[in-house]
Protein backbone atom coordinates (compact mmCIF):
# COMPACT_ATOMS: atom_id res chain seq x y z
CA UNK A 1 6.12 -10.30 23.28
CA UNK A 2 3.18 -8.35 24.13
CA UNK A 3 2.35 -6.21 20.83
CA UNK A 4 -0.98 -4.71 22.73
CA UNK A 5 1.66 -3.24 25.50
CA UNK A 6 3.31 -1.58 22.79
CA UNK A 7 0.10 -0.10 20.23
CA UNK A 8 -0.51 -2.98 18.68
CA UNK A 9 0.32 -4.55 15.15
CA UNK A 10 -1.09 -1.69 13.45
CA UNK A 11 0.88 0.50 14.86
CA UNK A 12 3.93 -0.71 15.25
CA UNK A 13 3.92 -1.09 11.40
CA UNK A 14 2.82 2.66 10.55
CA UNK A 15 5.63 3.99 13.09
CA UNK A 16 7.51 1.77 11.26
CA UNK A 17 6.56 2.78 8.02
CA UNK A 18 7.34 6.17 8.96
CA UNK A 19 10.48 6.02 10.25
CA UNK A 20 11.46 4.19 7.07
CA UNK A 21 10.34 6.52 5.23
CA UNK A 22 12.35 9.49 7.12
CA UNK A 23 15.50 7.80 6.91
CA UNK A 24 15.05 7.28 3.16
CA UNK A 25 13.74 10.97 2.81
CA UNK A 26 16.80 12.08 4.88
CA UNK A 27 19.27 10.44 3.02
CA UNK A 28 17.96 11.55 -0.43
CA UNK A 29 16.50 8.21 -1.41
CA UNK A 30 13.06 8.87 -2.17
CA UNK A 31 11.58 12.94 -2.72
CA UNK A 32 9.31 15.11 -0.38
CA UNK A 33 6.67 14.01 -2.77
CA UNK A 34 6.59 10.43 -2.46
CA UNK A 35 7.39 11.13 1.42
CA UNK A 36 3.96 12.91 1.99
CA UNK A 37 2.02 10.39 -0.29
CA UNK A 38 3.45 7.56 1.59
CA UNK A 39 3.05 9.24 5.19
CA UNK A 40 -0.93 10.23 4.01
CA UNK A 41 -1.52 6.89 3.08
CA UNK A 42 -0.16 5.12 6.13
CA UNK A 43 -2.06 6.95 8.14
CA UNK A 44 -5.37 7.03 5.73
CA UNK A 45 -4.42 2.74 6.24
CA UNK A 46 -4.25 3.39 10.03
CA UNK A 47 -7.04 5.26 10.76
CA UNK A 48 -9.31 3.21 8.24
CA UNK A 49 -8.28 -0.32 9.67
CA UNK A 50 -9.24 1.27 13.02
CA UNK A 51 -12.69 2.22 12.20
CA UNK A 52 -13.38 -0.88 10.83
CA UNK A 53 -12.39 -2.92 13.67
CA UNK A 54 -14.49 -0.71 15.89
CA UNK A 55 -17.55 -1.57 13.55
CA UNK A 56 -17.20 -4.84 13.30
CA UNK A 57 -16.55 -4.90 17.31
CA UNK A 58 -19.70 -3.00 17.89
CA UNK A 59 -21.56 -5.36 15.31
CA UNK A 60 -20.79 -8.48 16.96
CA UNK A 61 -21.43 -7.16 20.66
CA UNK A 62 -25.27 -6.01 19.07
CA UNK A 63 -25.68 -9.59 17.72
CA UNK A 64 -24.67 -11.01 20.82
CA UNK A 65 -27.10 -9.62 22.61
C-alpha cells in the first residue's frame, strides 16, 4: 500500500483523528469542548511535524553539499 499516494502517514492519522472525533461528537460521546481542543491539537501536531521535516530536509540537503 502506497501511504504517499494517499497524504502520507501523517495524514492519514489526523483525518483519522478527526473523523473519530466527529462520530464521537455526533453521537454525544465527548462535548464541543473537548471536540475543538482535540481538532486544534491535531492539526497544531500536523502542521508542526510538517515543519520539522521540512527543516531537517533542508538541513541535510545544505550539509550535503
Amino acid at each position: 500500500m502506497n501511504l504517499k499516494a494517499l497524504g502520507g502517514r501523517r495524514f492519514i492519522l489526523a483525518l483519522g483523528c478527526g473523523v473519530m472525533t466527529t462520530v464521537l461528537c455526533w453521537f454525544g460521546k465527548i462535548s464541543d469542548v473537548v471536540y475543538a481542543s482535540v481538532i486544534l491539537g491535531t492539526v497544531g501536531a500536523f502542521i508542526g511535524g510538517n515543519v520539522v521535516e521540512a527543516i531537517k530536509t533542508q538541513q541535510s540537503v545544505e550539509d550535503e553539499q
